[in-house]
PDB file of N, CA and C in Angstrom:
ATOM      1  N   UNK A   1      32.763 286.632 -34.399  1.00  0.00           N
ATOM      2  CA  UNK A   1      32.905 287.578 -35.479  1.00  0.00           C
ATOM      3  C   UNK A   1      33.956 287.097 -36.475  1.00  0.00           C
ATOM      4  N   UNK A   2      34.962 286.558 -36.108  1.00  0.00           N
ATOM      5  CA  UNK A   2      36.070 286.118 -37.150  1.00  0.00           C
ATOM      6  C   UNK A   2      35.710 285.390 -38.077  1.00  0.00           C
ATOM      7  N   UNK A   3      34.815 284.243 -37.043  1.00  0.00           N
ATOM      8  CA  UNK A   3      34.070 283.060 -37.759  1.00  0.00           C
ATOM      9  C   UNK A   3      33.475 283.264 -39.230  1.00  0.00           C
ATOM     10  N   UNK A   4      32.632 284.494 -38.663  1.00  0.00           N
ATOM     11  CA  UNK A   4      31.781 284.993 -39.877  1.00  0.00           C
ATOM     12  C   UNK A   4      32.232 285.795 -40.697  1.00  0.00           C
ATOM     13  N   UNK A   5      33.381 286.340 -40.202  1.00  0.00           N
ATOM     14  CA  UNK A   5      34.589 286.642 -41.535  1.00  0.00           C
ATOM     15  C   UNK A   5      34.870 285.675 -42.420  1.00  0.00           C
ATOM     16  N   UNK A   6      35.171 284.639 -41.245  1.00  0.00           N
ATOM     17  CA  UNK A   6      35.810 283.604 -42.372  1.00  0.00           C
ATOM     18  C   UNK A   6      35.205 283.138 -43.384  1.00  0.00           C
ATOM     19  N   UNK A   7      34.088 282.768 -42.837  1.00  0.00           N
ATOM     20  CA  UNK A   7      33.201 281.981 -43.665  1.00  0.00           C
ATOM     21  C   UNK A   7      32.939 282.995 -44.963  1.00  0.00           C
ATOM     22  N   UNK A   8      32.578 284.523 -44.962  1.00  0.00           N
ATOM     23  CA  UNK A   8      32.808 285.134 -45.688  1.00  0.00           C
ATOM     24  C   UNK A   8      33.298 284.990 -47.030  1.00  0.00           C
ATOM     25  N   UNK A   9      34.824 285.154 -46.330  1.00  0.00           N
ATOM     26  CA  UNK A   9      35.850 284.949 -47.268  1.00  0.00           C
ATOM     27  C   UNK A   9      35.850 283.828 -47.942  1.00  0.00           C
ATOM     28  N   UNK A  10      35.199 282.641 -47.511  1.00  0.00           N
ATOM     29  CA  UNK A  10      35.560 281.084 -48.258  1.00  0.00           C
ATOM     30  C   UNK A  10      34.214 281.252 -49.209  1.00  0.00           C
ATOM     31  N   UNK A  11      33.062 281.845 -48.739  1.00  0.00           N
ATOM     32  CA  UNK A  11      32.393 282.142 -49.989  1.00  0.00           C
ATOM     33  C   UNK A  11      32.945 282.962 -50.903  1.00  0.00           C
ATOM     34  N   UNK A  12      33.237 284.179 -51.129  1.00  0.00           N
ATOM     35  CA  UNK A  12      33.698 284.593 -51.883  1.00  0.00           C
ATOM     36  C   UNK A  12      35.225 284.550 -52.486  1.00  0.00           C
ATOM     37  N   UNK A  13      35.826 283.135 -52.251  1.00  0.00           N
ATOM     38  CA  UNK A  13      36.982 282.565 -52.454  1.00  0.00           C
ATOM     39  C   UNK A  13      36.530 281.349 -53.628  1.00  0.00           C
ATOM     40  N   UNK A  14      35.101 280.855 -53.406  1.00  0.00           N
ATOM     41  CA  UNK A  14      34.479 279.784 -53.911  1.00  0.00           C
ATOM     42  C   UNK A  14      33.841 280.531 -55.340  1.00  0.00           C
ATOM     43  N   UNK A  15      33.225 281.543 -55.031  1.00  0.00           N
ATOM     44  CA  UNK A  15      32.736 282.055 -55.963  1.00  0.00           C
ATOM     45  C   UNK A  15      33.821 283.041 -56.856  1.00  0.00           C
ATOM     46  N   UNK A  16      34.610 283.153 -56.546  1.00  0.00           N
ATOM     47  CA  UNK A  16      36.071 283.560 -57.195  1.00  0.00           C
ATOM     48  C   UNK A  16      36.625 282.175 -58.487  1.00  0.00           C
ATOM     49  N   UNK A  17      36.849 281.552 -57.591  1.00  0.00           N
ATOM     50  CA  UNK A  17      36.779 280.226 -58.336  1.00  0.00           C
ATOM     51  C   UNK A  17      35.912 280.030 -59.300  1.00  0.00           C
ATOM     52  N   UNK A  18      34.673 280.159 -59.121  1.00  0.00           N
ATOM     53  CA  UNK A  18      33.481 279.369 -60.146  1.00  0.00           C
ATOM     54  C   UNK A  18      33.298 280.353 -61.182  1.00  0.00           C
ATOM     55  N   UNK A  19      33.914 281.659 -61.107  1.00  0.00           N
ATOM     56  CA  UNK A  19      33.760 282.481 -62.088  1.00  0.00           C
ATOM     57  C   UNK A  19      34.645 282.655 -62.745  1.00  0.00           C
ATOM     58  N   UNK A  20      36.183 282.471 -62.148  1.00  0.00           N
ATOM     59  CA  UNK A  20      37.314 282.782 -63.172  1.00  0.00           C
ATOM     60  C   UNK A  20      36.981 281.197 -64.001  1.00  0.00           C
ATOM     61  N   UNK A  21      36.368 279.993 -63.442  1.00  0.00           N
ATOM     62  CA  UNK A  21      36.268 278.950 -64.424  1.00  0.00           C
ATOM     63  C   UNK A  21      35.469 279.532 -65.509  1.00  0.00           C
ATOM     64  N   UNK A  22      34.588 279.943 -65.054  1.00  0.00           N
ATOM     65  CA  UNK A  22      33.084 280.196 -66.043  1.00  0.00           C
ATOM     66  C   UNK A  22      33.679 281.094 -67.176  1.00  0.00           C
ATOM     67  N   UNK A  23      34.824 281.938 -67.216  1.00  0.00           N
ATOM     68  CA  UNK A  23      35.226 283.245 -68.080  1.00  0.00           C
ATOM     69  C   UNK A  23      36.205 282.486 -68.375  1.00  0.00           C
ATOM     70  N   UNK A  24      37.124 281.197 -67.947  1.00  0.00           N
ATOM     71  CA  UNK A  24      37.924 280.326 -68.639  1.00  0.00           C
ATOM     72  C   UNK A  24      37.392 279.777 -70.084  1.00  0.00           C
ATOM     73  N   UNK A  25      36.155 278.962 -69.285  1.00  0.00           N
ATOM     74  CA  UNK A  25      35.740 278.254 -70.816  1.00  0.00           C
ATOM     75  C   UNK A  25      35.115 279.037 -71.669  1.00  0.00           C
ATOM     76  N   UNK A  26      34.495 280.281 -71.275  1.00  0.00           N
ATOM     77  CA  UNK A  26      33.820 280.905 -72.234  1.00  0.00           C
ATOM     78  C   UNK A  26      32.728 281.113 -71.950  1.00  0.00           C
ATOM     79  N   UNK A  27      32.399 280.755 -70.773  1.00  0.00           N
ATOM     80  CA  UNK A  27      30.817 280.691 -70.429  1.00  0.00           C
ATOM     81  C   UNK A  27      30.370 281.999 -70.357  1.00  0.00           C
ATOM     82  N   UNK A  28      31.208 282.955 -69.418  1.00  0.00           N
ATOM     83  CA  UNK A  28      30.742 284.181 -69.252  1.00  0.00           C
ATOM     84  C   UNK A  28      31.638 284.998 -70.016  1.00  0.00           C
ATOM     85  N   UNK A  29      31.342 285.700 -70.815  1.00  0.00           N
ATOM     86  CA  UNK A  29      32.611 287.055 -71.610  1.00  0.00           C
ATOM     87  C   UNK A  29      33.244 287.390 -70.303  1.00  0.00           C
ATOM     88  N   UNK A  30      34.796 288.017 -71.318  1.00  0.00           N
ATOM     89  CA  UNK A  30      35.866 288.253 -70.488  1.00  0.00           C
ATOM     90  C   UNK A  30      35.734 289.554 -70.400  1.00  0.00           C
ATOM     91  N   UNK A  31      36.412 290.235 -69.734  1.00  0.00           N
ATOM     92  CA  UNK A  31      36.517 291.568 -69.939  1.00  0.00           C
ATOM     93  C   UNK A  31      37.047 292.496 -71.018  1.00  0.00           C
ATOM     94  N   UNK A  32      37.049 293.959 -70.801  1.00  0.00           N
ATOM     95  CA  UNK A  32      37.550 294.459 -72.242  1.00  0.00           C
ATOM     96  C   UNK A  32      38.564 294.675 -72.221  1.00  0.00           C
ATOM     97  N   UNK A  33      39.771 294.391 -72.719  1.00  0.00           N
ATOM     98  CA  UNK A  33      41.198 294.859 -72.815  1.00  0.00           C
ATOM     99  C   UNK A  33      42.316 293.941 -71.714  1.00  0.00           C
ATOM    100  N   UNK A  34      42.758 295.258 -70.819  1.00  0.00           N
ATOM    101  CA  UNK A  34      43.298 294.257 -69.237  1.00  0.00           C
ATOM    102  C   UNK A  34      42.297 294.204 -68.253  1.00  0.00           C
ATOM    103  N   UNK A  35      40.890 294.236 -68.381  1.00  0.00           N
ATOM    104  CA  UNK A  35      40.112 294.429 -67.238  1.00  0.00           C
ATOM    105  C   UNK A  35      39.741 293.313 -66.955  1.00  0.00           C
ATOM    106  N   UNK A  36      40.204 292.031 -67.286  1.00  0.00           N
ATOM    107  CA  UNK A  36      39.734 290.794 -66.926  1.00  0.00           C
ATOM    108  C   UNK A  36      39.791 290.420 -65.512  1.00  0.00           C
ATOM    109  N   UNK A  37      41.284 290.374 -65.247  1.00  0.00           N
ATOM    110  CA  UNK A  37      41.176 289.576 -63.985  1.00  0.00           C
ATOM    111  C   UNK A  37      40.115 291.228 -62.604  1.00  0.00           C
ATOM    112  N   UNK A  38      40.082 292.265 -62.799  1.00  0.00           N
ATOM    113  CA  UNK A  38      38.825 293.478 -62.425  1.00  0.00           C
ATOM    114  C   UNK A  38      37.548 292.824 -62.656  1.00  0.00           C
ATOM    115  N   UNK A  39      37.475 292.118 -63.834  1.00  0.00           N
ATOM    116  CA  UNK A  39      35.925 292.010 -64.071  1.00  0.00           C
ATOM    117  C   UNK A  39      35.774 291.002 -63.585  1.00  0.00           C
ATOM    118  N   UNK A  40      36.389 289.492 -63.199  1.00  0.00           N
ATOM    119  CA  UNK A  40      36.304 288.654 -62.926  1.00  0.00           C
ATOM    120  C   UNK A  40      36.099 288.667 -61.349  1.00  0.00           C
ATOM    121  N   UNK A  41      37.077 289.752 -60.175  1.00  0.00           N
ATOM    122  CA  UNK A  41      36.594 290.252 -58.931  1.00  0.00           C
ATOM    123  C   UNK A  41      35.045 290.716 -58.796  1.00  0.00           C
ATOM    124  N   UNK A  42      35.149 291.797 -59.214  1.00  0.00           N
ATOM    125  CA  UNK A  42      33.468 292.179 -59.196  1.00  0.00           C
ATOM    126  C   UNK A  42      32.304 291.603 -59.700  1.00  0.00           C
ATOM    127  N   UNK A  43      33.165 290.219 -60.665  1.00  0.00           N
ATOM    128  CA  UNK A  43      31.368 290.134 -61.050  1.00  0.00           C
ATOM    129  C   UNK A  43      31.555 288.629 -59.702  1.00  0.00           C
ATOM    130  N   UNK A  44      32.773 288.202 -59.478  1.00  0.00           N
ATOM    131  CA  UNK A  44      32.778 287.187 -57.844  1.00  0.00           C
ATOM    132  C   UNK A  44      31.533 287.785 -56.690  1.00  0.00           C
ATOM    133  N   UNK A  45      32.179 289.422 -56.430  1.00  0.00           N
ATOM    134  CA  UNK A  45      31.852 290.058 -55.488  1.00  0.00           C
ATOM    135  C   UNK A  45      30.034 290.436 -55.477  1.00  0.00           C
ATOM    136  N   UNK A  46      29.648 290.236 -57.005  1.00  0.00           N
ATOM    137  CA  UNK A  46      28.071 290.057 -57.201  1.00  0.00           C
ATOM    138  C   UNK A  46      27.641 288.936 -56.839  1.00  0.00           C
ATOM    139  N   UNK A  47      28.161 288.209 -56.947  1.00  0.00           N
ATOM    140  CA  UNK A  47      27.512 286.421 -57.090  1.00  0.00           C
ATOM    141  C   UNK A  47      27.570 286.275 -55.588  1.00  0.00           C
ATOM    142  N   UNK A  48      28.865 286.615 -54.793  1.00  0.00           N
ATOM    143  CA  UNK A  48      28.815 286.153 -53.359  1.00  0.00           C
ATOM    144  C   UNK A  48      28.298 286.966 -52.452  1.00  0.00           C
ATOM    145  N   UNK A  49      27.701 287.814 -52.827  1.00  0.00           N
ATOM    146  CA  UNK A  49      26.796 288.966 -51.786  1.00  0.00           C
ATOM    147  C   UNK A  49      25.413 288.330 -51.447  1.00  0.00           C
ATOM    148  N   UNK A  50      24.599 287.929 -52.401  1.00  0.00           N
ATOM    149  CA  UNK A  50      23.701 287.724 -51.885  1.00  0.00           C
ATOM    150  C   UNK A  50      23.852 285.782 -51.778  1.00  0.00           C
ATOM    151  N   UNK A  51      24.675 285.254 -51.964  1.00  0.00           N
ATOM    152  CA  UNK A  51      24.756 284.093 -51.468  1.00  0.00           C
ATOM    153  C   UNK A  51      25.290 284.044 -49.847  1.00  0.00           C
ATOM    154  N   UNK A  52      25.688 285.076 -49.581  1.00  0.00           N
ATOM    155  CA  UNK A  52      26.752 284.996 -47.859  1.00  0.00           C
ATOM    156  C   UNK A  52      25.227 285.288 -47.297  1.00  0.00           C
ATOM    157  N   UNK A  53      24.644 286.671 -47.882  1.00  0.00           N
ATOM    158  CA  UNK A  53      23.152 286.980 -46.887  1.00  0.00           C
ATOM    159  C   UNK A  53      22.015 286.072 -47.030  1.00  0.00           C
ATOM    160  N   UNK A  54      22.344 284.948 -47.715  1.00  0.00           N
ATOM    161  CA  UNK A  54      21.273 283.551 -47.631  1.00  0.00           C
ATOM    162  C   UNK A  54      22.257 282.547 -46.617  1.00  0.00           C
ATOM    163  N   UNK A  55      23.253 282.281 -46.657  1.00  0.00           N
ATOM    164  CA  UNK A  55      23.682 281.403 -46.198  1.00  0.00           C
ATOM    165  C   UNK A  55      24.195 281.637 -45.310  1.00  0.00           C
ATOM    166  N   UNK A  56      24.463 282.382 -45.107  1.00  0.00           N
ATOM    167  CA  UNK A  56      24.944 282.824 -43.245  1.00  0.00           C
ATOM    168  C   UNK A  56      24.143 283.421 -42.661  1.00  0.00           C
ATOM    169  N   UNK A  57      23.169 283.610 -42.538  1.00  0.00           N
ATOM    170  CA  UNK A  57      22.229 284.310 -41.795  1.00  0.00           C
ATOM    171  C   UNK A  57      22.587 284.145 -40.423  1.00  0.00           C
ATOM    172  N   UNK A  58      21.903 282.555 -40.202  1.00  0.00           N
ATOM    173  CA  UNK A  58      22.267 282.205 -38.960  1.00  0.00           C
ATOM    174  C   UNK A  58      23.712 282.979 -38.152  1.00  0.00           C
ATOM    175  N   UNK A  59      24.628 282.633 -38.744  1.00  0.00           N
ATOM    176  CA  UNK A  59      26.067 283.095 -38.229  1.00  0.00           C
ATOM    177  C   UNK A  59      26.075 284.650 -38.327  1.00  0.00           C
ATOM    178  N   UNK A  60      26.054 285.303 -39.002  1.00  0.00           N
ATOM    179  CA  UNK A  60      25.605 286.916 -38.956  1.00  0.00           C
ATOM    180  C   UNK A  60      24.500 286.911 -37.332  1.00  0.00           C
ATOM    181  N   UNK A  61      23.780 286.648 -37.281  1.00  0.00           N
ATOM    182  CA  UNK A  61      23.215 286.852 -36.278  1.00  0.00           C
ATOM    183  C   UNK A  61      23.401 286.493 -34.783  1.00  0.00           C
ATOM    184  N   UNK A  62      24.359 285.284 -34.793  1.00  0.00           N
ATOM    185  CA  UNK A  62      25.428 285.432 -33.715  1.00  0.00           C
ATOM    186  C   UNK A  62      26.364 286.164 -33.539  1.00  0.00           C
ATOM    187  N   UNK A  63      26.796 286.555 -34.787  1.00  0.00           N
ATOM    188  CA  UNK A  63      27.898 287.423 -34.620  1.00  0.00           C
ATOM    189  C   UNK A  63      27.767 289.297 -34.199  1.00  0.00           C
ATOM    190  N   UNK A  64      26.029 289.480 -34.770  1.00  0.00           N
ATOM    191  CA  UNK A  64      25.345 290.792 -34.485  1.00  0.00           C
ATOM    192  C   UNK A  64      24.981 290.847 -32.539  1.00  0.00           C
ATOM    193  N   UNK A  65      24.791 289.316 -32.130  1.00  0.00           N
ATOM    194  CA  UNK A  65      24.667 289.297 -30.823  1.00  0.00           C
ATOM    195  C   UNK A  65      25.957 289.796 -29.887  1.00  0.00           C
ATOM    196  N   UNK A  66      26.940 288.743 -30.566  1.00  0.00           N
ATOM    197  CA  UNK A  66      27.939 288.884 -29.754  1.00  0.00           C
ATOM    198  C   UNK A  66      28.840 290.531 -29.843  1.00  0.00           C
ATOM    199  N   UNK A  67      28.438 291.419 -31.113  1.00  0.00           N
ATOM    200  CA  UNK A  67      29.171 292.633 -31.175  1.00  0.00           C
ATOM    201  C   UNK A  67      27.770 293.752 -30.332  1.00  0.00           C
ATOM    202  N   UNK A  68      26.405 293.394 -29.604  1.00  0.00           N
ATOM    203  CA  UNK A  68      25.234 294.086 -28.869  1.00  0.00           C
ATOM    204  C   UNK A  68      25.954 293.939 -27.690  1.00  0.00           C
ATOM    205  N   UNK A  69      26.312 292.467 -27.423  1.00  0.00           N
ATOM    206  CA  UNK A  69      26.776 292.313 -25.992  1.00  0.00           C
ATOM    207  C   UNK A  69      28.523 292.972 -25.733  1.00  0.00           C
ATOM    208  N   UNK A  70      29.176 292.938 -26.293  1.00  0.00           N
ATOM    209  CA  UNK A  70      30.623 293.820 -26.718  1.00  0.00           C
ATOM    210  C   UNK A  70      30.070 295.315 -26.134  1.00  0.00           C
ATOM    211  N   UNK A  71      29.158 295.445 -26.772  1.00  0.00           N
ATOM    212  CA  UNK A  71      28.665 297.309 -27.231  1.00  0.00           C
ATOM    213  C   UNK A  71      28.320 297.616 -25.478  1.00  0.00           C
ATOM    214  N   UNK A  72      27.515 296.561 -25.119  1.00  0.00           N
ATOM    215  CA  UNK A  72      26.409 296.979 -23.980  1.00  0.00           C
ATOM    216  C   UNK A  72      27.504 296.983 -22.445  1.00  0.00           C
ATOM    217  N   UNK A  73      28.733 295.859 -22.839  1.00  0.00           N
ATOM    218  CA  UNK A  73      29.205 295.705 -21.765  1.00  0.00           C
ATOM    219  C   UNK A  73      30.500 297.656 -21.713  1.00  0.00           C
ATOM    220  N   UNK A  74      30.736 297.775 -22.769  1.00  0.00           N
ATOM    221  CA  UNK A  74      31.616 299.298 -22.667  1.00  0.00           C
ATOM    222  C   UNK A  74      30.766 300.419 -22.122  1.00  0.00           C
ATOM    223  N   UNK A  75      29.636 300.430 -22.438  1.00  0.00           N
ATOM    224  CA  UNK A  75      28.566 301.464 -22.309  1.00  0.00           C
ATOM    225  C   UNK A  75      28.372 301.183 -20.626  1.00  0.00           C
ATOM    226  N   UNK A  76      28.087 299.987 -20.368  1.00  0.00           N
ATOM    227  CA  UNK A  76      28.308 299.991 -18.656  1.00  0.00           C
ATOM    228  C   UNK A  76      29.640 300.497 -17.921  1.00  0.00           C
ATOM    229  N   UNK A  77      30.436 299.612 -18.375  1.00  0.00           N
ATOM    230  CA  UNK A  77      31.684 300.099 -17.954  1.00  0.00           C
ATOM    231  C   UNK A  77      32.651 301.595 -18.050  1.00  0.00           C
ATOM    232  N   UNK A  78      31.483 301.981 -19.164  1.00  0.00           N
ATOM    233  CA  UNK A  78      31.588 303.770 -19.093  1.00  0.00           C
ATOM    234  C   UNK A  78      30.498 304.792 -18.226  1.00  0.00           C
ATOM    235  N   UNK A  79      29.824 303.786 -18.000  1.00  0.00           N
ATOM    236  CA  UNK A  79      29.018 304.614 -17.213  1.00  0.00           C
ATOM    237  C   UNK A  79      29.348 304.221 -15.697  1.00  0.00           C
ATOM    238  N   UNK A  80      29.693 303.261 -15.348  1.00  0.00           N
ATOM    239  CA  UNK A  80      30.775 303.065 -13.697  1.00  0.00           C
ATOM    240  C   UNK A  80      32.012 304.245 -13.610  1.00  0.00           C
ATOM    241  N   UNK A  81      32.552 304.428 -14.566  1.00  0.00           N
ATOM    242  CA  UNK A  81      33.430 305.112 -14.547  1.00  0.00           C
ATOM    243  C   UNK A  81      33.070 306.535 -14.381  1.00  0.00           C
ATOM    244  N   UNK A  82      31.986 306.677 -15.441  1.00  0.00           N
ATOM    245  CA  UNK A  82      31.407 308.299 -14.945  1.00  0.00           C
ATOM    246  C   UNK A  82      30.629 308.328 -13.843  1.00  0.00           C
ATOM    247  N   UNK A  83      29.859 307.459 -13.356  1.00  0.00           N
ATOM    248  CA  UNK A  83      29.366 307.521 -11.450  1.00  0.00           C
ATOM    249  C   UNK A  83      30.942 308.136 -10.697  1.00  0.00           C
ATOM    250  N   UNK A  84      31.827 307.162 -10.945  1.00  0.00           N
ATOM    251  CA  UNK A  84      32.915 307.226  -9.895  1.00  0.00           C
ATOM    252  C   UNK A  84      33.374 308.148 -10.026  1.00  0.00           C
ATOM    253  N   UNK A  85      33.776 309.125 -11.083  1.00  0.00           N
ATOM    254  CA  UNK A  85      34.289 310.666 -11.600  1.00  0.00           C
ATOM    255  C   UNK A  85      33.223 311.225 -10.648  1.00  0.00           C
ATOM    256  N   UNK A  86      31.728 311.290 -10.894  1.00  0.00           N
ATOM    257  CA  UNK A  86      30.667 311.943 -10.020  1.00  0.00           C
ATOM    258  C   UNK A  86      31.127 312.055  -8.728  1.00  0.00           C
ATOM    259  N   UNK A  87      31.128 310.598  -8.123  1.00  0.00           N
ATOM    260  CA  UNK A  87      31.285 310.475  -6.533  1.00  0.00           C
ATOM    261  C   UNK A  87      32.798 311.432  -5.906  1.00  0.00           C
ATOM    262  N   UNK A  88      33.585 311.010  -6.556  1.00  0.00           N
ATOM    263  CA  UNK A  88      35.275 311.824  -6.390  1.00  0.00           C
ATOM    264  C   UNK A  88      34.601 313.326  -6.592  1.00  0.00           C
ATOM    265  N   UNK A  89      33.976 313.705  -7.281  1.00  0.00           N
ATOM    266  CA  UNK A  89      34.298 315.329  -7.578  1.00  0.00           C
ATOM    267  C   UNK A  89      33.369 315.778  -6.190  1.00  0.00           C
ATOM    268  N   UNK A  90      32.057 314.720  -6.353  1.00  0.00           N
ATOM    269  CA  UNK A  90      31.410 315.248  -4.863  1.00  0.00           C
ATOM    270  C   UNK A  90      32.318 315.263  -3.619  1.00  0.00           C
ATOM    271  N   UNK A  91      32.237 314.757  -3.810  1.00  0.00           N
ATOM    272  CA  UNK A  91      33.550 314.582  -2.032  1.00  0.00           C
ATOM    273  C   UNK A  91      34.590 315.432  -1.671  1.00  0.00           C
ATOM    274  N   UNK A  92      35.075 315.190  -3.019  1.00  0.00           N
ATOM    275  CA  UNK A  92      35.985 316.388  -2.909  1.00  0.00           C
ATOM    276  C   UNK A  92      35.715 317.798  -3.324  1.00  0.00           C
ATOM    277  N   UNK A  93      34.451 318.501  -3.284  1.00  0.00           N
ATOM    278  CA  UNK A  93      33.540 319.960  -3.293  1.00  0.00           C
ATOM    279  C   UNK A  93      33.092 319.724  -1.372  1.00  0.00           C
ATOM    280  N   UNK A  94      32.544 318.638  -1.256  1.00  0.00           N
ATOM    281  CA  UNK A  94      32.053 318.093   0.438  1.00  0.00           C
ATOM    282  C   UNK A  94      33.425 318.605   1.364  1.00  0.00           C
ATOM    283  N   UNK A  95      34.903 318.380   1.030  1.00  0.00           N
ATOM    284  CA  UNK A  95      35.949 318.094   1.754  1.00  0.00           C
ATOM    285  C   UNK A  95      36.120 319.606   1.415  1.00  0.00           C
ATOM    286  N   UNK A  96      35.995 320.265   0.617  1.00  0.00           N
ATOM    287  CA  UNK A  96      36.571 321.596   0.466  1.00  0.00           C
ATOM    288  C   UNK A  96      35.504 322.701   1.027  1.00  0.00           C
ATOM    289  N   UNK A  97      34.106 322.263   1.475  1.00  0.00           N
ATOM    290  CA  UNK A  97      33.185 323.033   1.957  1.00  0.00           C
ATOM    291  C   UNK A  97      33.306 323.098   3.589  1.00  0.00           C
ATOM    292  N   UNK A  98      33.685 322.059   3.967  1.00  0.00           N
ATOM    293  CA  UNK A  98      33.850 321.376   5.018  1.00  0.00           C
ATOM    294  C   UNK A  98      34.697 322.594   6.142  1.00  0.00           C
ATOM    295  N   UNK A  99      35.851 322.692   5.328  1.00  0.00           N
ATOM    296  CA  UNK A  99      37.571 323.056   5.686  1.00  0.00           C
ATOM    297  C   UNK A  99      36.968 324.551   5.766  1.00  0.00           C
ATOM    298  N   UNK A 100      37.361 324.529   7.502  1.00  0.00           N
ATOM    299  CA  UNK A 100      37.377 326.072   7.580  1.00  0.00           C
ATOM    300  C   UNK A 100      38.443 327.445   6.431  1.00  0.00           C
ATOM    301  N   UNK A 101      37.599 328.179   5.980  1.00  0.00           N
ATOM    302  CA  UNK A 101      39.134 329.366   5.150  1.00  0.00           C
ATOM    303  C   UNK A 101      40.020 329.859   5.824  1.00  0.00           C
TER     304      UNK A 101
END
């Protein structure tokens, strides 16, 4: 999962880059007033969205595995825990039926 953070971030670190160049030379208009270095984030944050969901696919999908298997192993380990709550409360209703009043 970090991985695919990271990688994330270096796309949209790259594409940060290629756009504050592009609004350097003039290629793309700047923003209106002080909203430059704003407009220059969001229009990054356009460009690298659908470049991360082309290019990481692969890695997104290890990383969707490894947070199923995360998920599946708590959900067991919560459900051992609620058997064993079960078994204790039986036993101890068994131990209290048991015991003469």
């Amino acid at each position: 999962m970090l991985r695919y953070t990271l990688m994330r971030l270096g796309v949209f670190a790259g594409s940060l880059l290629a756009v504050w160049g592009l609004v350097y030379f003039g290629v793309l208009p700047r923003g209106l007033g002080d909203s430059n270095g704003m407009w220059i984030v969001l229009l990054a944050l356009v460009v690298s969205a659908p470049i991360s969901f082309v290019v990481l696919r692969k890695e997104r999908d290890r990383a969707s595995v490894s947070v199923v298997q995360r998920v599946d192993r708590m959900k067991a380990n919560l459900e051992a825990n609620r058997s064993q709550e079960d078994e204790a409360v039986d036993a101890a209703e068994a131990q209290a039926q048991s015991q003469p009043s």
